[in-house]
C-alpha atoms as a PDB file:
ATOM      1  CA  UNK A   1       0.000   0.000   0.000  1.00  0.00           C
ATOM      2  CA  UNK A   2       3.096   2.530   0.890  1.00  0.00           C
ATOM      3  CA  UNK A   3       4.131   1.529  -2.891  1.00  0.00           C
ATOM      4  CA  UNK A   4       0.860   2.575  -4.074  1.00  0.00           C
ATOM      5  CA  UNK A   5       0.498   5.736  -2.570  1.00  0.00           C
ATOM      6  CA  UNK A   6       4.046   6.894  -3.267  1.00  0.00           C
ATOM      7  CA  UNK A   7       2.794   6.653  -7.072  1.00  0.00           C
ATOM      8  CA  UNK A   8       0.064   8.516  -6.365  1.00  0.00           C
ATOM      9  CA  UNK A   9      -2.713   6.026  -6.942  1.00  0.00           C
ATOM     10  CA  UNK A  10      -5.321   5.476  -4.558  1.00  0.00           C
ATOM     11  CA  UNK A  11      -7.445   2.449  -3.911  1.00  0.00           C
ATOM     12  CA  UNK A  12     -10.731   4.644  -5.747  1.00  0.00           C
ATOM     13  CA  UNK A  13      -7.709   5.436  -8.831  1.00  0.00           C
ATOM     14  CA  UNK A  14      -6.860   1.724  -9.418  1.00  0.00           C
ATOM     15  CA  UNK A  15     -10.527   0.374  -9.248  1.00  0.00           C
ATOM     16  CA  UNK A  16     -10.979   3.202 -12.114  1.00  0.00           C
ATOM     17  CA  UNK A  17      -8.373   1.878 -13.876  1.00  0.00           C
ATOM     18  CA  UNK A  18      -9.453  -1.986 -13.099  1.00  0.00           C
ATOM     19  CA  UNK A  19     -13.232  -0.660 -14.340  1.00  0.00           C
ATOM     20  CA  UNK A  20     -11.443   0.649 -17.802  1.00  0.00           C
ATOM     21  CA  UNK A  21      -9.643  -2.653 -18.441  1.00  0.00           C
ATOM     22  CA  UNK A  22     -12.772  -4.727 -17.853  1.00  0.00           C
ATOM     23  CA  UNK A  23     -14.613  -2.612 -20.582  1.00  0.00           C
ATOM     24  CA  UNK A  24     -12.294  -3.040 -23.008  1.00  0.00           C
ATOM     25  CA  UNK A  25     -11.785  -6.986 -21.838  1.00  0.00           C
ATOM     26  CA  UNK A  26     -15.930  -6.827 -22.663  1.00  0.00           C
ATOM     27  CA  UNK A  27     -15.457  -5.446 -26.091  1.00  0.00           C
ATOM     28  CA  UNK A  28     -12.605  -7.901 -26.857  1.00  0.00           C
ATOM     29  CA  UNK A  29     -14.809 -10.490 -26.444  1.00  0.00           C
ATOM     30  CA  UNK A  30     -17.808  -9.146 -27.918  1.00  0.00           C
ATOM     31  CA  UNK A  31     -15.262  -8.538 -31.399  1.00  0.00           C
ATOM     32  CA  UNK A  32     -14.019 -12.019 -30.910  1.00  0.00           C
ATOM     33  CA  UNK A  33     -17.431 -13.500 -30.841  1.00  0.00           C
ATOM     34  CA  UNK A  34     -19.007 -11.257 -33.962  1.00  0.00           C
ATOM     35  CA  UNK A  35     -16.321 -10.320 -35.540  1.00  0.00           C
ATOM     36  CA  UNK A  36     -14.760 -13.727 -36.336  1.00  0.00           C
ATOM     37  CA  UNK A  37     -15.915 -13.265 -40.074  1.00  0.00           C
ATOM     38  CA  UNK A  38     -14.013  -9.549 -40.832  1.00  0.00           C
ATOM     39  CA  UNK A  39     -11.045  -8.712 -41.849  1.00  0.00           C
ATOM     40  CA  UNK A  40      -8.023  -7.858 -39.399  1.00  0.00           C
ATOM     41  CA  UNK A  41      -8.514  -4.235 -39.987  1.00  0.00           C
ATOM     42  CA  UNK A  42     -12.333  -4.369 -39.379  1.00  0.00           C
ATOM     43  CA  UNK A  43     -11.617  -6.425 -36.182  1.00  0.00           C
ATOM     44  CA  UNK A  44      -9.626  -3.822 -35.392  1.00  0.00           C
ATOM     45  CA  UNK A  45     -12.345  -1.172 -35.968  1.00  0.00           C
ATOM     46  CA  UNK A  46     -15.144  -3.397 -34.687  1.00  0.00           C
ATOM     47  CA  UNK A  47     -13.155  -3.523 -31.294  1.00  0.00           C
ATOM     48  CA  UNK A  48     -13.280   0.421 -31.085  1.00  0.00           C
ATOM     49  CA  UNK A  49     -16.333   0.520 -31.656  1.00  0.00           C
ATOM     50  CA  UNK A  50     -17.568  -1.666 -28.705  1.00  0.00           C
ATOM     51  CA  UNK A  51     -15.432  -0.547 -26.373  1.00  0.00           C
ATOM     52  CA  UNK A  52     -16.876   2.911 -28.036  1.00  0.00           C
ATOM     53  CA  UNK A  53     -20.731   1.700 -26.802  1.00  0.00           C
ATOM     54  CA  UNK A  54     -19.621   0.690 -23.740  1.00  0.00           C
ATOM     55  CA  UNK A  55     -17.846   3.365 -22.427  1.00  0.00           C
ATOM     56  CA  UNK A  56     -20.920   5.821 -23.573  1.00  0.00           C
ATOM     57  CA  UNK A  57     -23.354   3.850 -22.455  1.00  0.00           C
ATOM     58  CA  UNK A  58     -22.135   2.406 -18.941  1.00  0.00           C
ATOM     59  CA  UNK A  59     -20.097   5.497 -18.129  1.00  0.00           C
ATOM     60  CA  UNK A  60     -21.371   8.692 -19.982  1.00  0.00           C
ATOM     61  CA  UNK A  61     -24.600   7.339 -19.628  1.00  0.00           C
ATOM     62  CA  UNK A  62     -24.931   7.165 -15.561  1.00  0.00           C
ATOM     63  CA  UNK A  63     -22.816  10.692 -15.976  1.00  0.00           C
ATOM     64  CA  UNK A  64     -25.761  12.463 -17.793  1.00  0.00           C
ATOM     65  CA  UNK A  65     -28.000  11.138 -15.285  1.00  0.00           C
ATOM     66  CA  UNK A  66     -26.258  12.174 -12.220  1.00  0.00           C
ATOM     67  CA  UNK A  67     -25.262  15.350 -13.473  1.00  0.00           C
ATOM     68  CA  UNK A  68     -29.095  16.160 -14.453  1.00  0.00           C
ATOM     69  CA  UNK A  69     -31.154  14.821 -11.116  1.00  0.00           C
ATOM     70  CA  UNK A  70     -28.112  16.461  -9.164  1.00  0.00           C
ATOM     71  CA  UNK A  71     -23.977  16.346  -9.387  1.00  0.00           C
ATOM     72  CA  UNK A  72     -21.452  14.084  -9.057  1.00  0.00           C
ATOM     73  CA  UNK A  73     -20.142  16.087  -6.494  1.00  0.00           C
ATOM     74  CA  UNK A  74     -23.658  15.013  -4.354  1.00  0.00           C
ATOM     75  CA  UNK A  75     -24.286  11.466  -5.762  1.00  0.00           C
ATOM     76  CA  UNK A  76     -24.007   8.256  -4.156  1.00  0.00           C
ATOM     77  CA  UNK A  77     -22.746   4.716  -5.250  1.00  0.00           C
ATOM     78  CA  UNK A  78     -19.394   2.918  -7.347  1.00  0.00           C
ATOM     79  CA  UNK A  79     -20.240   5.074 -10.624  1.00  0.00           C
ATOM     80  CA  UNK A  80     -20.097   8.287  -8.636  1.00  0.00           C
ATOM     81  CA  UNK A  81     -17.135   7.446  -6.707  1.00  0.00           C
ATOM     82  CA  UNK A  82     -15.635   6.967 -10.153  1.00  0.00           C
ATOM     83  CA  UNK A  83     -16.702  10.462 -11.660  1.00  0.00           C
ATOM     84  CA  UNK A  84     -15.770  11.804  -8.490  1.00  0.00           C
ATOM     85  CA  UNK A  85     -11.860  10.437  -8.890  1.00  0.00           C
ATOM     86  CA  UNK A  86     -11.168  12.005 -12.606  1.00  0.00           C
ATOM     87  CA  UNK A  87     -13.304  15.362 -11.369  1.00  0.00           C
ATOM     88  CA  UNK A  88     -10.115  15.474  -9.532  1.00  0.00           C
ATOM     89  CA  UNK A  89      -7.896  16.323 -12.969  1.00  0.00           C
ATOM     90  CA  UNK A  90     -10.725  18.538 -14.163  1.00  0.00           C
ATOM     91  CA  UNK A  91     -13.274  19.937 -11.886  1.00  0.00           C
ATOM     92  CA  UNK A  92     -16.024  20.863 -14.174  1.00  0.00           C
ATOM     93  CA  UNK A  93     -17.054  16.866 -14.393  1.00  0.00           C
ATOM     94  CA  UNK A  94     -17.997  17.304 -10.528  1.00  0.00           C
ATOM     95  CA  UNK A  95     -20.448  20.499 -10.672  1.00  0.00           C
ATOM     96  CA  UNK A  96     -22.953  19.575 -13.884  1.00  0.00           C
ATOM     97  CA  UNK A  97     -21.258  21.938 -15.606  1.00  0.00           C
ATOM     98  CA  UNK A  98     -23.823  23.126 -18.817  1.00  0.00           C
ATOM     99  CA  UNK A  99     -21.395  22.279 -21.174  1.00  0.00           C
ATOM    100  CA  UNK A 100     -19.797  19.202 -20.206  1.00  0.00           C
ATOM    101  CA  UNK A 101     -23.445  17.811 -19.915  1.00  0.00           C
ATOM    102  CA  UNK A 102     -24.465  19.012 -23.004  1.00  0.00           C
ATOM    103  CA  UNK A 103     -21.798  17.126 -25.272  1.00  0.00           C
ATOM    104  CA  UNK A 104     -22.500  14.260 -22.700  1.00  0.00           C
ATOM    105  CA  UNK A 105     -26.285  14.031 -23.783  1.00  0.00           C
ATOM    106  CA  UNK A 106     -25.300  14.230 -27.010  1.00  0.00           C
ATOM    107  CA  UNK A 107     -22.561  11.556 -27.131  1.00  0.00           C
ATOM    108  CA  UNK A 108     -24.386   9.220 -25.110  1.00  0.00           C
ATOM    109  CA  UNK A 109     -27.276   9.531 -27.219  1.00  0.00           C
ATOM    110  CA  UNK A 110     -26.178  10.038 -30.837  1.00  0.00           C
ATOM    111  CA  UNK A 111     -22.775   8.671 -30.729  1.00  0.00           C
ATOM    112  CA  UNK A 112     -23.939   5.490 -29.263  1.00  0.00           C
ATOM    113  CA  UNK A 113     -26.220   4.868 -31.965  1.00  0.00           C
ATOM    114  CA  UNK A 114     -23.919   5.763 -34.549  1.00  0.00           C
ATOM    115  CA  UNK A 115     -21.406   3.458 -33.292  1.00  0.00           C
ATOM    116  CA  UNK A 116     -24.362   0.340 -32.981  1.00  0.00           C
ATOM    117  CA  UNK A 117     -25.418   1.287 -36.697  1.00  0.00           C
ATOM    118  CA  UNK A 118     -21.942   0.661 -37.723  1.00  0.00           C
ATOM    119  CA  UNK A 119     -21.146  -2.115 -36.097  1.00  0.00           C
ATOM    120  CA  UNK A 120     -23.866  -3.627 -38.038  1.00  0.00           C
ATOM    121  CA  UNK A 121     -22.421  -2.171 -41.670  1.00  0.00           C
ATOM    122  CA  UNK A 122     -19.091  -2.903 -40.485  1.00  0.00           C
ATOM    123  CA  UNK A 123     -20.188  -6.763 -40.151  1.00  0.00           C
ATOM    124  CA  UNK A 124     -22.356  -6.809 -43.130  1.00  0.00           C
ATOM    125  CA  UNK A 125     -20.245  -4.365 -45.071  1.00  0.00           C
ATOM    126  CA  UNK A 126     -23.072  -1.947 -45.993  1.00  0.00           C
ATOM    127  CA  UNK A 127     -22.625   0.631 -48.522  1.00  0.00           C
ATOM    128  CA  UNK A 128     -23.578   3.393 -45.908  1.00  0.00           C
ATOM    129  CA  UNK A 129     -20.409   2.119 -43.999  1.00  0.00           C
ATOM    130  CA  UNK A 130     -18.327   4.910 -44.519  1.00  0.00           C
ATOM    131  CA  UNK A 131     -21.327   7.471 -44.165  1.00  0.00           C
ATOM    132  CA  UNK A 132     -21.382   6.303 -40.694  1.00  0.00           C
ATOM    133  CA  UNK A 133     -18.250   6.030 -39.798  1.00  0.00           C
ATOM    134  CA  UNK A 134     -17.206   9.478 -40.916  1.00  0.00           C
ATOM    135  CA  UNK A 135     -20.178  10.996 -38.893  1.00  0.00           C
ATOM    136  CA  UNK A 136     -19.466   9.477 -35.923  1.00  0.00           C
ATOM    137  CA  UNK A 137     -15.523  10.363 -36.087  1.00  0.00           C
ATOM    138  CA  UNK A 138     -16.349  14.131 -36.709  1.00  0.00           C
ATOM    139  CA  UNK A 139     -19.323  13.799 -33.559  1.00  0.00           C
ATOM    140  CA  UNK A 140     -16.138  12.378 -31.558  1.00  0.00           C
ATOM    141  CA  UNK A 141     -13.751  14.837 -32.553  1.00  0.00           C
ATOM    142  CA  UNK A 142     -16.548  17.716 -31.775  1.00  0.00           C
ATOM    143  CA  UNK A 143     -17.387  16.210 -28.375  1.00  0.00           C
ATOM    144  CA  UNK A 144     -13.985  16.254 -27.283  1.00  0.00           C
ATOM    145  CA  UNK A 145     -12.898  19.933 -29.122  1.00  0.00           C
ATOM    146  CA  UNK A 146     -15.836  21.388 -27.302  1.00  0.00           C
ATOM    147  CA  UNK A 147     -14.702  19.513 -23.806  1.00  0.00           C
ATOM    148  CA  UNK A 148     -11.219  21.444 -23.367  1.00  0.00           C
ATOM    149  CA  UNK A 149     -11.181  24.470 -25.481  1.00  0.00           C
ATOM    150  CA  UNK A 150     -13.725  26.700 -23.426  1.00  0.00           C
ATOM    151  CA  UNK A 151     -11.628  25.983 -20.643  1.00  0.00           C
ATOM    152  CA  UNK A 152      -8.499  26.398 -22.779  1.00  0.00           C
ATOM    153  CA  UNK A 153      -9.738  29.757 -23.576  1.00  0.00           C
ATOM    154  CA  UNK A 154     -10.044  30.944 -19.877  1.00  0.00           C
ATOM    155  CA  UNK A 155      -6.825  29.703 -19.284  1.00  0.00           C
ATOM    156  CA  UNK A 156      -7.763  25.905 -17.916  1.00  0.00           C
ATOM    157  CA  UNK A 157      -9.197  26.839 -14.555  1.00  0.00           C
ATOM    158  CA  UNK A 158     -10.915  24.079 -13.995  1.00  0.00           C
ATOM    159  CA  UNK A 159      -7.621  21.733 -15.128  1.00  0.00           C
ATOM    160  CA  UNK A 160      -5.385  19.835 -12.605  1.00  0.00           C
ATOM    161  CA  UNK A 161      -2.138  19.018 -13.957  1.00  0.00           C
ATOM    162  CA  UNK A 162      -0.050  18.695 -11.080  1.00  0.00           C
ATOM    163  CA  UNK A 163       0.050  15.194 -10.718  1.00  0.00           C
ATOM    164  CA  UNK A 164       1.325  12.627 -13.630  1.00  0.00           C
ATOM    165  CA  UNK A 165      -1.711  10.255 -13.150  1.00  0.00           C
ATOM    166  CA  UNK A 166      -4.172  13.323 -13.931  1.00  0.00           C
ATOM    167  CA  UNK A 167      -2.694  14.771 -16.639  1.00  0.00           C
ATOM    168  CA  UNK A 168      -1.141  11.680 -18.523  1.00  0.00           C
ATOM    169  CA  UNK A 169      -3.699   8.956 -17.641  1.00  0.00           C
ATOM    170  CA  UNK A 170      -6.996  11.032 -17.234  1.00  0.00           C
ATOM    171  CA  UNK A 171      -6.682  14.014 -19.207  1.00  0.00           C
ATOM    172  CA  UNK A 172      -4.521  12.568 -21.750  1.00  0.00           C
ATOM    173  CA  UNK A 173      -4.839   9.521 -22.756  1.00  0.00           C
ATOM    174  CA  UNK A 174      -8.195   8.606 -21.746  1.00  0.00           C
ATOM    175  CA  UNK A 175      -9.385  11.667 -23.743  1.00  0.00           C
ATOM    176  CA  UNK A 176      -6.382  11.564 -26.765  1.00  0.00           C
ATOM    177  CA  UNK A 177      -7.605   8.241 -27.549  1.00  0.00           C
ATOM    178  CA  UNK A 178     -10.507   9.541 -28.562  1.00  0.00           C
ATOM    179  CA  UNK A 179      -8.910  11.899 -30.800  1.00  0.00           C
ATOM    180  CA  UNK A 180      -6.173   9.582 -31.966  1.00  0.00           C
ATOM    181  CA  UNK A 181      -8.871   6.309 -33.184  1.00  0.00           C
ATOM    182  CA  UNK A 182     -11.432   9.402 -35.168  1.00  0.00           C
ATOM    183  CA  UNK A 183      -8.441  10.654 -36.552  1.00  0.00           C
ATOM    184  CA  UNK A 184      -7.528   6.955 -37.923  1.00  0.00           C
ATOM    185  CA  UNK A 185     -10.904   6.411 -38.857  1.00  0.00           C
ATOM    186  CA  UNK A 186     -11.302   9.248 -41.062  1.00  0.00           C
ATOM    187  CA  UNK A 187      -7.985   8.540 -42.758  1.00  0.00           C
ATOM    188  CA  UNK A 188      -9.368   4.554 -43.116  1.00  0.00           C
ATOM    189  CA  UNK A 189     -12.442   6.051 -45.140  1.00  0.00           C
ATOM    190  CA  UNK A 190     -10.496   8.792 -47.075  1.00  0.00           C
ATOM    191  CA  UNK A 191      -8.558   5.949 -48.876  1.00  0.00           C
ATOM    192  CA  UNK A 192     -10.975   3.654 -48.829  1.00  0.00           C
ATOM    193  CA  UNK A 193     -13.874   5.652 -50.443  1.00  0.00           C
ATOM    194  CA  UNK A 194     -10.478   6.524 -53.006  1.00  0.00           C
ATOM    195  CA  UNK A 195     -10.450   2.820 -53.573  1.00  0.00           C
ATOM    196  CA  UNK A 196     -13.951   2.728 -54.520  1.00  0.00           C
ATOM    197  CA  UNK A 197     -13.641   5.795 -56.621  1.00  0.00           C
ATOM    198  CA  UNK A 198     -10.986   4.040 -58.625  1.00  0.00           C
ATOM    199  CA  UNK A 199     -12.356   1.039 -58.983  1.00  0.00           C
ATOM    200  CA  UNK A 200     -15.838   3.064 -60.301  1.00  0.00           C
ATOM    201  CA  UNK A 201     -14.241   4.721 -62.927  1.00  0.00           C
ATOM    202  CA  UNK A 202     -11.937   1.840 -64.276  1.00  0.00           C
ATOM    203  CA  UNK A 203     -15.107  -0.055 -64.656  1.00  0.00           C
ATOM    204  CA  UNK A 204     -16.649   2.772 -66.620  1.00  0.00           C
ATOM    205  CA  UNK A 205     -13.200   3.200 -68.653  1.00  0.00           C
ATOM    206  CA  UNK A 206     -13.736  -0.740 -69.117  1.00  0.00           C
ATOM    207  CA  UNK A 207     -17.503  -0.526 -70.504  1.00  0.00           C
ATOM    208  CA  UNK A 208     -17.049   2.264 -72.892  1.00  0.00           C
ATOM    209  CA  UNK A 209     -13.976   0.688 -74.359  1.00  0.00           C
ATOM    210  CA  UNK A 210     -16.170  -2.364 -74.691  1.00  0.00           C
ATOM    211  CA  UNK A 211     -18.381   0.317 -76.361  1.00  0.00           C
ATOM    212  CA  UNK A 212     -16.390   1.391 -78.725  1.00  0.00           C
END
C-alpha cells in the first residue's frame, strides 16, 4: 500500500483503472465472438467501436443522469465514486457543468447509436459504412474539441495538472484516444472511399472501351 500511494494512486484510482480494463476486456470479447468473419482491420475497428458503446453507455450514460437529477459532487454509489476520482484532474465533471453535460447528452445519445449502426455495416459491409463512420468520427472529434477548449480559452481553470496520473492517464490519454482512433478512422475512409472511386471509374473506362 506505501508503494501505491508513493505513485500517487489510490485504492478509488486503481478500481478506475481496473473498471477501464474490464470494458475493453468486454469489447474484446464481444469482437471475438461477432467479428470472427471480418477482416483484421475491421476487427480492429469493430473492437473500437464496442469498447466505443460501452464506455458511452455504462459510463457517460450514468454521468448524464447524475449530473441532471443532481452532481457528481452530491451522488451516491461505485459510478459516482468513479466520476468523483477524474473530477479530480478537471473539476467541471464534478459540478454539472452546462457544457460538459451538453456534449454528454449528445454523445451518449447520438454517438452510441452511430457506433451500434456501424457495427452492423461494419459486419455486413453496408454501402452506408463509410457514411457512418465518418459521422461518428467528426461527432467524436466535436465532443472532445468542445470539452477542453472553453476551458483552454479561460486559461484551464478548472484543469489539474499537477500530478502525472491526472494529466497523462486522465486528461490525456483517456481523452487523446478519442482523438487519436477518429483521426484513424477518417484517414481509413479517405482511402478507402479513393479505392472505390478508382475502382468506379476503371469499370466505366472498361464498358465504354467495350463500347467502342
Amino acid at each position: 500500500m506505501d508503494l501505491v500511494a508513493s505513485s500517487g494512486l489510490s485504492l478509488v484510482s486503481l478500481l478506475s483503472l481496473l473498471a477501464c480494463s474490464i470494458q475493453m476486456l468486454v469489447a474484446v470479447l464481444l469482437t471475438r465472438r461477432y467479428g470472427r468473419r471480418s477482416s483484421v482491420q475491421d476487427r480492429w475497428i469493430l473492437l473500437w467501436l464496442f469498447y466505443d458503446v460501452i464506455v458511452h453507455l455504462t459510463l457517460e450514460g450514468p454521468f448524464v443522469y447524475m449530473s441532471l437529477v443532481g452532481t457528481v459532487e452530491t451522488a451516491e454509489g461505485p459510478l459516482a465514486e468513479l466520476w468523483r476520482e477524474y473530477g479530480k484532474a478537471d473539476s467541471r465533471w464534478l459540478v454539472s457543468d452546462p457544457t460538459i453535460v451538453s456534449i454528454e447528452i449528445l454523445t451518449v445519445v447520438l454517438d452510441s447509436l452511430l457506433a451500434a449502426l456501424l457495427i452492423h455495416a461494419v459486419q455486413t459491409d453496408k454501402y452506408y459504412r463509410h457514411f457512418l463512420q465518418i459521422a461518428l468520427s467528426v461527432c467524436e472529434l466535436y465532443g472532445s474539441w468542445m470539452t477542453f477548449c472553453p476551458d483552454w480559452l479561460v486559461g484551464s481553470p478548472n484543469l489539474n495538472t499537477s500530478s502525472w496520473l491526472y494529466l497523462w492517464v486522465y486528461l490525456v490519454l483517456f481523452n487523446g484516444v478519442w482523438v487519436l482512433v477518429p483521426v484513424l478512422l477518417l484517414v481509413h475512409s479517405w482511402f478507402s472511399l479513393k479505392s472505390l472511386h478508382m475502382l468506379s471509374r476503371a469499370h466505366g473506362l472498361t464498358i465504354n472501351k467495350k463500347r467502342i
